[in-house]
C-alpha atoms as a PDB file:
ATOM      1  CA  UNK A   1     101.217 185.749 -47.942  1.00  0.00           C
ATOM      2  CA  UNK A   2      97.999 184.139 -47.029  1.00  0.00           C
ATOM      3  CA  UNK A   3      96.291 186.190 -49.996  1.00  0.00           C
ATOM      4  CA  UNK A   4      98.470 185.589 -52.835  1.00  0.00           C
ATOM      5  CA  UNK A   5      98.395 181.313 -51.973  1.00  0.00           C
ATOM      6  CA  UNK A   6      94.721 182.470 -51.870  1.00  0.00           C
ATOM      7  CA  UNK A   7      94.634 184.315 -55.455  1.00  0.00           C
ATOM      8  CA  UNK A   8      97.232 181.507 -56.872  1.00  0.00           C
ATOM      9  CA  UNK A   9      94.708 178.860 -56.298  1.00  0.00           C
ATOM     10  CA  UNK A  10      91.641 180.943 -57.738  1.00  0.00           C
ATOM     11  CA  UNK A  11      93.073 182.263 -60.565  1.00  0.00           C
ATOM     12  CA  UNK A  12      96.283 180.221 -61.106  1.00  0.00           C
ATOM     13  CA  UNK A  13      98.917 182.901 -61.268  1.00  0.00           C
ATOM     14  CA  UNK A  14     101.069 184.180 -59.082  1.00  0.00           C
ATOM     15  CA  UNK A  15     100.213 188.185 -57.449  1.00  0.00           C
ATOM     16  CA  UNK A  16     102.750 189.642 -55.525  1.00  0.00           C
ATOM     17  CA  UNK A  17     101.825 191.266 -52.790  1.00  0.00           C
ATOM     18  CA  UNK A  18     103.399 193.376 -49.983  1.00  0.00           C
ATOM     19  CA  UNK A  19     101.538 193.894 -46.429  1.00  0.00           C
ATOM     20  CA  UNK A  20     102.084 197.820 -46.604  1.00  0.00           C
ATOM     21  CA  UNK A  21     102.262 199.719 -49.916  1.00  0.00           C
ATOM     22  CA  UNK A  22     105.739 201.940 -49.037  1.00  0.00           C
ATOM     23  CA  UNK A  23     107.291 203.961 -51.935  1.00  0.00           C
ATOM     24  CA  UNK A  24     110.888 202.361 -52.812  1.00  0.00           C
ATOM     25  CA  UNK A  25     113.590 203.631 -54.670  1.00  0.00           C
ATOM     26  CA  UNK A  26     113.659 200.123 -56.371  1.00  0.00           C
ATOM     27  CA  UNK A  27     111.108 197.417 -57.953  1.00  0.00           C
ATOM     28  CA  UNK A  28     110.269 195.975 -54.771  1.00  0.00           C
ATOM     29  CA  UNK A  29     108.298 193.019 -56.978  1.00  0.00           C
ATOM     30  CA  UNK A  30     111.044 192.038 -58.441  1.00  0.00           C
ATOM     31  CA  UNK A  31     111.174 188.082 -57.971  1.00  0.00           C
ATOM     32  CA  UNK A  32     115.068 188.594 -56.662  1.00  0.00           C
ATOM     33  CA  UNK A  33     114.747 191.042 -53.844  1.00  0.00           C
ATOM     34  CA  UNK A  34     110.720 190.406 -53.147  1.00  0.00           C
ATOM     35  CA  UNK A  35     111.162 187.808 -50.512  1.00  0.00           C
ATOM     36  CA  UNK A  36     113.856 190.341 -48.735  1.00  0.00           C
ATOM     37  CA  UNK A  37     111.104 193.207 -48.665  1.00  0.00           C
ATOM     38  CA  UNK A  38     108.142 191.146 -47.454  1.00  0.00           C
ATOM     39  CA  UNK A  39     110.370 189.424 -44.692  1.00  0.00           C
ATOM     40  CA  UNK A  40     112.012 192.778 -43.388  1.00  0.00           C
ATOM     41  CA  UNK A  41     108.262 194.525 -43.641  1.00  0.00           C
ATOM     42  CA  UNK A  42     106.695 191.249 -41.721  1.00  0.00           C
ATOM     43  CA  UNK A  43     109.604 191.613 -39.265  1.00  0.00           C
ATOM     44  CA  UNK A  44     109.476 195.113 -38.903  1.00  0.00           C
ATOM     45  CA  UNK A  45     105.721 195.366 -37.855  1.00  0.00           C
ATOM     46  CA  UNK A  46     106.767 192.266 -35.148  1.00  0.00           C
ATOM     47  CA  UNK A  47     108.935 194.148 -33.744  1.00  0.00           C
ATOM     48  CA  UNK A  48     107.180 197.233 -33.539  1.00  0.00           C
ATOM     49  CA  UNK A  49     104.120 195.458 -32.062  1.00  0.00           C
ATOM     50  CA  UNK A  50     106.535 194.187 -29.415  1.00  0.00           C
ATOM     51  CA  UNK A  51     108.062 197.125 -28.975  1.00  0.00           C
ATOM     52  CA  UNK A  52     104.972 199.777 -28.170  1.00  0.00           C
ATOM     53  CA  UNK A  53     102.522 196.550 -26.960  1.00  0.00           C
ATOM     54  CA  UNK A  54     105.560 195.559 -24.170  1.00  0.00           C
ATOM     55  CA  UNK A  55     106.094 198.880 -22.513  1.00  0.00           C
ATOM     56  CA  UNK A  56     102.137 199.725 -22.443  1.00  0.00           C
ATOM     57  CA  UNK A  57     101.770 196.280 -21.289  1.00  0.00           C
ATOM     58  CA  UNK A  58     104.590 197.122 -18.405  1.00  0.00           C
ATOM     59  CA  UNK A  59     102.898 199.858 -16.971  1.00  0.00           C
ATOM     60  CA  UNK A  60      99.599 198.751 -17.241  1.00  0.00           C
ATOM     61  CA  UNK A  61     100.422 196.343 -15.132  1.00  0.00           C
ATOM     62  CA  UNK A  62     102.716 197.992 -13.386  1.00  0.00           C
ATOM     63  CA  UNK A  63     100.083 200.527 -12.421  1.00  0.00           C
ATOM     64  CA  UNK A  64      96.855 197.652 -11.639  1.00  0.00           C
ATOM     65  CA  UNK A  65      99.076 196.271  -8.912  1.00  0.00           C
ATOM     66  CA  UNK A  66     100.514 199.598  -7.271  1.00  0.00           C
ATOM     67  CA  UNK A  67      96.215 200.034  -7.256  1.00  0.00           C
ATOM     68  CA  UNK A  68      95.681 196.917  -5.632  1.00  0.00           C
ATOM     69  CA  UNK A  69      98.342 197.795  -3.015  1.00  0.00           C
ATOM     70  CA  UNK A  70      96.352 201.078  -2.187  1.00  0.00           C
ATOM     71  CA  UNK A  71      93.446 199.210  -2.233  1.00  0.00           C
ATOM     72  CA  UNK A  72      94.626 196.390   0.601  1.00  0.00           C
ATOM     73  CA  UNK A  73      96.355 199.006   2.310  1.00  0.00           C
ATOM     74  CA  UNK A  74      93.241 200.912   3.058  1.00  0.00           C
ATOM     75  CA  UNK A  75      91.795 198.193   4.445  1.00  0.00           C
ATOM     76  CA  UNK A  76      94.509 197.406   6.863  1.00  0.00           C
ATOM     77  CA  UNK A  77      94.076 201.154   7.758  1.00  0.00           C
ATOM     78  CA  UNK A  78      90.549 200.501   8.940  1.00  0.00           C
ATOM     79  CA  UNK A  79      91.637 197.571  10.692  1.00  0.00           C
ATOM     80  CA  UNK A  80      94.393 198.484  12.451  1.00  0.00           C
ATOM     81  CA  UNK A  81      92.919 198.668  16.018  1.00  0.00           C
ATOM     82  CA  UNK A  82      91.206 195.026  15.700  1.00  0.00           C
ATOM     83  CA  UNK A  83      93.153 192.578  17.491  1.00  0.00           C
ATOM     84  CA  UNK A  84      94.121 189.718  15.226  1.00  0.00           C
ATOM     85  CA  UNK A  85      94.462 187.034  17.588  1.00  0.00           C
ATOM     86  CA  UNK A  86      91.025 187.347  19.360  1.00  0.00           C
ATOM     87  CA  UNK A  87      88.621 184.328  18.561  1.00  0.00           C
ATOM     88  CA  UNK A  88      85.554 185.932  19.880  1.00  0.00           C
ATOM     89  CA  UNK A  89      86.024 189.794  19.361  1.00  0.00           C
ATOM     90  CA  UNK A  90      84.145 192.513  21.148  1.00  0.00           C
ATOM     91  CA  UNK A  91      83.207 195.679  19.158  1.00  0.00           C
ATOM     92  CA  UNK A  92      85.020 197.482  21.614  1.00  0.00           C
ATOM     93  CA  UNK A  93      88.160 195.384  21.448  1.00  0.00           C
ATOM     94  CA  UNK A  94      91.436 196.670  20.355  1.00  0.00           C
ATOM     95  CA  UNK A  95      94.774 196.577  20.206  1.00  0.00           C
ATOM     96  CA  UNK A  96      97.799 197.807  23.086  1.00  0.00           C
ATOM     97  CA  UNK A  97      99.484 201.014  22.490  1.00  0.00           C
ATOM     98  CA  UNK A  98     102.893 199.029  21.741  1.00  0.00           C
ATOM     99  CA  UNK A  99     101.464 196.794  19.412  1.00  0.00           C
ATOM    100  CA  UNK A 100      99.842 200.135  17.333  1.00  0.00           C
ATOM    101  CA  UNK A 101     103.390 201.370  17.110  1.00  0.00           C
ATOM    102  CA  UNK A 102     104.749 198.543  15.868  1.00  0.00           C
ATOM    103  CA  UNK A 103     101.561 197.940  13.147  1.00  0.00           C
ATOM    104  CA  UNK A 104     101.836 201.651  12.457  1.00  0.00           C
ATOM    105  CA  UNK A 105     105.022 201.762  11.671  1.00  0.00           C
ATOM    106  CA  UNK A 106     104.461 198.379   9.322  1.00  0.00           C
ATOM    107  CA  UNK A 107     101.868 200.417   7.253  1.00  0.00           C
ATOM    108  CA  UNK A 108     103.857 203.982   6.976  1.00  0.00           C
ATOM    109  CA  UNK A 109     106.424 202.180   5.584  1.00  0.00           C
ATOM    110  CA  UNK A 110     104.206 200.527   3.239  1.00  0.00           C
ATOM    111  CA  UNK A 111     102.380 203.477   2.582  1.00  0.00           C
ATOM    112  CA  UNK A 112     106.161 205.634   1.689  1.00  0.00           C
ATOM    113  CA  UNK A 113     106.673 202.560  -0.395  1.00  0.00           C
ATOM    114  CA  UNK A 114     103.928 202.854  -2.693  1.00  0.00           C
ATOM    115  CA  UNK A 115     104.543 206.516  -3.105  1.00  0.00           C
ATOM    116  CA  UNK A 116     108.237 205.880  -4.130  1.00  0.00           C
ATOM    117  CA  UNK A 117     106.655 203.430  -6.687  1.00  0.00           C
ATOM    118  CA  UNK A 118     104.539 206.065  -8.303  1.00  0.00           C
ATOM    119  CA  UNK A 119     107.320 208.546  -7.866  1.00  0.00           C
ATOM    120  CA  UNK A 120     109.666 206.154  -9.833  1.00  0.00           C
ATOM    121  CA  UNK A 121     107.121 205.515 -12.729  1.00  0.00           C
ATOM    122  CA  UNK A 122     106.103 209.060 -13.016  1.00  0.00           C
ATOM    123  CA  UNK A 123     110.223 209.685 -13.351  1.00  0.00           C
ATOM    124  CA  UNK A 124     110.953 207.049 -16.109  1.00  0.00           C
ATOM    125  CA  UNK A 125     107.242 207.558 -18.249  1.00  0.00           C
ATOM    126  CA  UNK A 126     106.384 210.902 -17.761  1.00  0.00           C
ATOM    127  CA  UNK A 127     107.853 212.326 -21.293  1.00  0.00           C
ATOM    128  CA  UNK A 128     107.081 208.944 -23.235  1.00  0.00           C
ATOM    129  CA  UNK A 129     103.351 209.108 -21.567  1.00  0.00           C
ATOM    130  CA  UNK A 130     103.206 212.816 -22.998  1.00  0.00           C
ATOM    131  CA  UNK A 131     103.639 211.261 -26.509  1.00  0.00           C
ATOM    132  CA  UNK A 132     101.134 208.363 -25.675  1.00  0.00           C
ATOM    133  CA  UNK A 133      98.457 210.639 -24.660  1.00  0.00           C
ATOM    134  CA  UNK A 134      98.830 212.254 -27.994  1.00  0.00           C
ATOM    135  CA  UNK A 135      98.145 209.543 -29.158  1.00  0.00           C
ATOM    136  CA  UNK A 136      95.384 208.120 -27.407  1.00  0.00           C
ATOM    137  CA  UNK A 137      96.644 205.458 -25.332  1.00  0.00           C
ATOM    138  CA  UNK A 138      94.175 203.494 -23.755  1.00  0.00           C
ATOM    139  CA  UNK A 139      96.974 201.214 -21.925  1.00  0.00           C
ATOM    140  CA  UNK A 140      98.525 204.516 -20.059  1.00  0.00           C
ATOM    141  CA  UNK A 141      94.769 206.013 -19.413  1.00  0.00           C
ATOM    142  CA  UNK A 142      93.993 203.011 -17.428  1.00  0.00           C
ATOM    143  CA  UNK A 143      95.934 204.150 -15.170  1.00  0.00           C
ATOM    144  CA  UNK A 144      93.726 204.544 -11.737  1.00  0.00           C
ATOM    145  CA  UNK A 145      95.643 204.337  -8.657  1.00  0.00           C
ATOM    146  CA  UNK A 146      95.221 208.534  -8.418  1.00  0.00           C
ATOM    147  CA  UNK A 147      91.609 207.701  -6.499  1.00  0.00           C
ATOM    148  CA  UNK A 148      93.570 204.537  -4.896  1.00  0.00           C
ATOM    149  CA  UNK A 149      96.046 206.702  -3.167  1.00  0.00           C
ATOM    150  CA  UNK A 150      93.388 209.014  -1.426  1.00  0.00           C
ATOM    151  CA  UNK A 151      91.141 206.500  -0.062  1.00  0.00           C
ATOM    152  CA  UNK A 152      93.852 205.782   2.338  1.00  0.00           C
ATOM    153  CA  UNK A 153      92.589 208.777   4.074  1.00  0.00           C
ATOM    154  CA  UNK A 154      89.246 206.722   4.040  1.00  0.00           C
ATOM    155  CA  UNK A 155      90.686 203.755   5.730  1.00  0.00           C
ATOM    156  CA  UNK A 156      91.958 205.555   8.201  1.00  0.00           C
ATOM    157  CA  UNK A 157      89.032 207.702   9.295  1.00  0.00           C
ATOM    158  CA  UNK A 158      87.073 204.241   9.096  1.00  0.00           C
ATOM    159  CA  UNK A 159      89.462 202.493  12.149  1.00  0.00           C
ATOM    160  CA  UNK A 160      88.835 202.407  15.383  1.00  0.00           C
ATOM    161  CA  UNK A 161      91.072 205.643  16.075  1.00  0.00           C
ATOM    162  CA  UNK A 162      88.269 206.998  18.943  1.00  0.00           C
ATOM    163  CA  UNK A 163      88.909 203.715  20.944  1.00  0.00           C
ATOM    164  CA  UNK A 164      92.551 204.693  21.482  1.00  0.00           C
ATOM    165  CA  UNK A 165      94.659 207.207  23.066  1.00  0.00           C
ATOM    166  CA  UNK A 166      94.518 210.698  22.153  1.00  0.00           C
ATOM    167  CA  UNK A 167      98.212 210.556  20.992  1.00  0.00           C
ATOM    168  CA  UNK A 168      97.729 207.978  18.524  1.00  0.00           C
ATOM    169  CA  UNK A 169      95.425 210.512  16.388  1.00  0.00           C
ATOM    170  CA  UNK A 170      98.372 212.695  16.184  1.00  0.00           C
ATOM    171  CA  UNK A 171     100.015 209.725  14.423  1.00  0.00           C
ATOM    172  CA  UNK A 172      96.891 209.273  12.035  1.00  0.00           C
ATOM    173  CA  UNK A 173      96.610 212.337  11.336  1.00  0.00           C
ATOM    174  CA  UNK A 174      99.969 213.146   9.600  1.00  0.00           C
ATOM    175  CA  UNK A 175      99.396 210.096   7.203  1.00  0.00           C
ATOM    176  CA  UNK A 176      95.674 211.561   6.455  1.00  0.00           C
ATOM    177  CA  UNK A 177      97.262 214.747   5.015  1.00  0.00           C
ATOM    178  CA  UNK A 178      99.633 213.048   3.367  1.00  0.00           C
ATOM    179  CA  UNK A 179      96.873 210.781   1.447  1.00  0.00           C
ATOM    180  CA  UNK A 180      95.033 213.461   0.704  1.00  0.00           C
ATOM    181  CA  UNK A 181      97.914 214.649  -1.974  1.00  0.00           C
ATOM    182  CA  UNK A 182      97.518 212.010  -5.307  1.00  0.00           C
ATOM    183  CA  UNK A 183      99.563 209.389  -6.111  1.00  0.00           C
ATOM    184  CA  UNK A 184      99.491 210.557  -9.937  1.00  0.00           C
ATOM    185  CA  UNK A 185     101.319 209.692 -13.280  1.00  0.00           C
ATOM    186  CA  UNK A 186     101.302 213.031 -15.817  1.00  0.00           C
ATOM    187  CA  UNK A 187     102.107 213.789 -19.223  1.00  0.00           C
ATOM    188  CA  UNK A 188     105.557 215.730 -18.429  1.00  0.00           C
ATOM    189  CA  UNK A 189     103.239 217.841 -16.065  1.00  0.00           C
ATOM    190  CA  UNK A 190     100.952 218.992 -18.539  1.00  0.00           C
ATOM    191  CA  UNK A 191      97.846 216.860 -17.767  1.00  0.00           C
ATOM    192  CA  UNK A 192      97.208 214.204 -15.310  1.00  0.00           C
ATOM    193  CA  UNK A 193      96.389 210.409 -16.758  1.00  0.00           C
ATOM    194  CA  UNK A 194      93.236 208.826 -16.035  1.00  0.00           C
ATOM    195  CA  UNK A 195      89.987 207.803 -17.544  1.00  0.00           C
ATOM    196  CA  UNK A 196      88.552 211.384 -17.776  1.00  0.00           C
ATOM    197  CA  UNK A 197      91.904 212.452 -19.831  1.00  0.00           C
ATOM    198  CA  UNK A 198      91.126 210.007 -22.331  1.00  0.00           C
ATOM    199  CA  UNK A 199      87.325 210.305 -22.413  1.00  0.00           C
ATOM    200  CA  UNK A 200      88.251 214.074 -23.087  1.00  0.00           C
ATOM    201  CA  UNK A 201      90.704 212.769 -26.303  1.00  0.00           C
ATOM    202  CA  UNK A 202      88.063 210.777 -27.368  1.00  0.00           C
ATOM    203  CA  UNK A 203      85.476 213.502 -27.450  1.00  0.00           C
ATOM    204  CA  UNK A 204      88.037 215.947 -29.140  1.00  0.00           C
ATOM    205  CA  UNK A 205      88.630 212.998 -32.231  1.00  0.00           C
ATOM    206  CA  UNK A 206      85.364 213.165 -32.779  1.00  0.00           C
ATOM    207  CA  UNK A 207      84.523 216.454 -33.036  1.00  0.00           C
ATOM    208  CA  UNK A 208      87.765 216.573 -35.609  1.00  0.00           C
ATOM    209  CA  UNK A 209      86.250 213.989 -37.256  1.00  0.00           C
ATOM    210  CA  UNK A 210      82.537 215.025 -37.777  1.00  0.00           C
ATOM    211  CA  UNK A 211      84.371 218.796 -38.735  1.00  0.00           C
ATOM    212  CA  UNK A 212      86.162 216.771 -41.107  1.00  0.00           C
ATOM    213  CA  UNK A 213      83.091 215.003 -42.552  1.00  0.00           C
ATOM    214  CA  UNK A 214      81.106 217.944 -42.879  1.00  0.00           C
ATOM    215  CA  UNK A 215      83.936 219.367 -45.665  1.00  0.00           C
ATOM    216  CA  UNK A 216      84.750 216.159 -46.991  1.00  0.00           C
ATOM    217  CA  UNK A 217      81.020 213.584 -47.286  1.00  0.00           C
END
């Protein structure tokens, strides 16, 4: 709209225009039915931008904060053992057995948690995110919580666990071979999403494209 006010005042006369050029069974210039094309093409590309923006959006998100979670939880895997009420803490200070079990506990929880996150987003976008990375979605590749998930193991090996009885590495240990198994979306299973999926799509465009340029200057 903004270009034909634009051509009206340079040349005086009224062009109409259309924002995309679609093939219609009918005049779509006519003066009569114009206004309904532009307004249903203008609405359609709103609502398709809403749409495809909101869901990518969704899981973006969705997927930055799940990261963040692995992120904090890590760190409250490496500081487990530290009493939090101690003013002046020794290095050697740490917490009762009790009060492990009942932090412990706290963080498997959390831990199980997060996983049934992933597990639930994997469930609802894995066939839409096998059409996306078809596509080159950038929103779904940003996706980096996979790393996220196994530096829990990380935290853990980082805590005080050699200051404490020898049953409590028992405990540890289960939830270090758990981490060590990602925390993953997938395209329907065939390909795992991350940054190195996309790099990979981007690399195979422009091969396609230079092949195409070298046929077609």
């Amino acid at each position: 709209m903004t270009v034909v006010i634009l051509k009206y005042y340079e040349t005086g006369e009224v062009e109409l225009l259309i924002p995309y050029p679609v093939l219609y069974p009918f005049n779509p210039y006519n003066i009569k039915i114009y206004p309904i094309v532009y307004g249903y093409q203008v609405w359609s590309s709103v609502a398709v931008c809403l749409f495809v923006s909101t869901m990518d959006y969704f899981l973006y998100t969705t997927c930055t904060y799940i990261k963040l979670q692995f992120n904090i939880l890590k760190t409250k895997f490496e500081t487990m053992f530290t009493p939090s009420n101690s003013i002046s803490q020794e290095p050697d200070d740490v917490i009762t057995l009790a009060e492990f079990h009942v932090k412990f506990g706290e963080l498997v929880t959390w831990h199980q948690e997060l996983i049934e996150a992933v597990d639930m987003l994997e469930y609802i976008f894995t066939k839409a995110t096998l059409y996306n990375i078809s596509a080159s979605s950038l929103m779904i590749c940003l996706a980096l919580f996979n790393a996220s998930s196994v530096e829990i193991t990380e935290g853990v090996y980082n805590s005080k666990w050699y200051l404490m009885d020898a049953s409590v590495g028992k405990h540890l240990l289960l939830v270090m071979m758990r981490s060590q198994k990602q925390c993953k979306l997938t395209a329907f299973g065939f390909a795992d999403i991350d940054l190195n999926v996309f790099m990979r799509i981007m690399k195979s465009a422009w091969s396609y494209y230079a092949l195409l340029k070298t046929f077609y200057p």
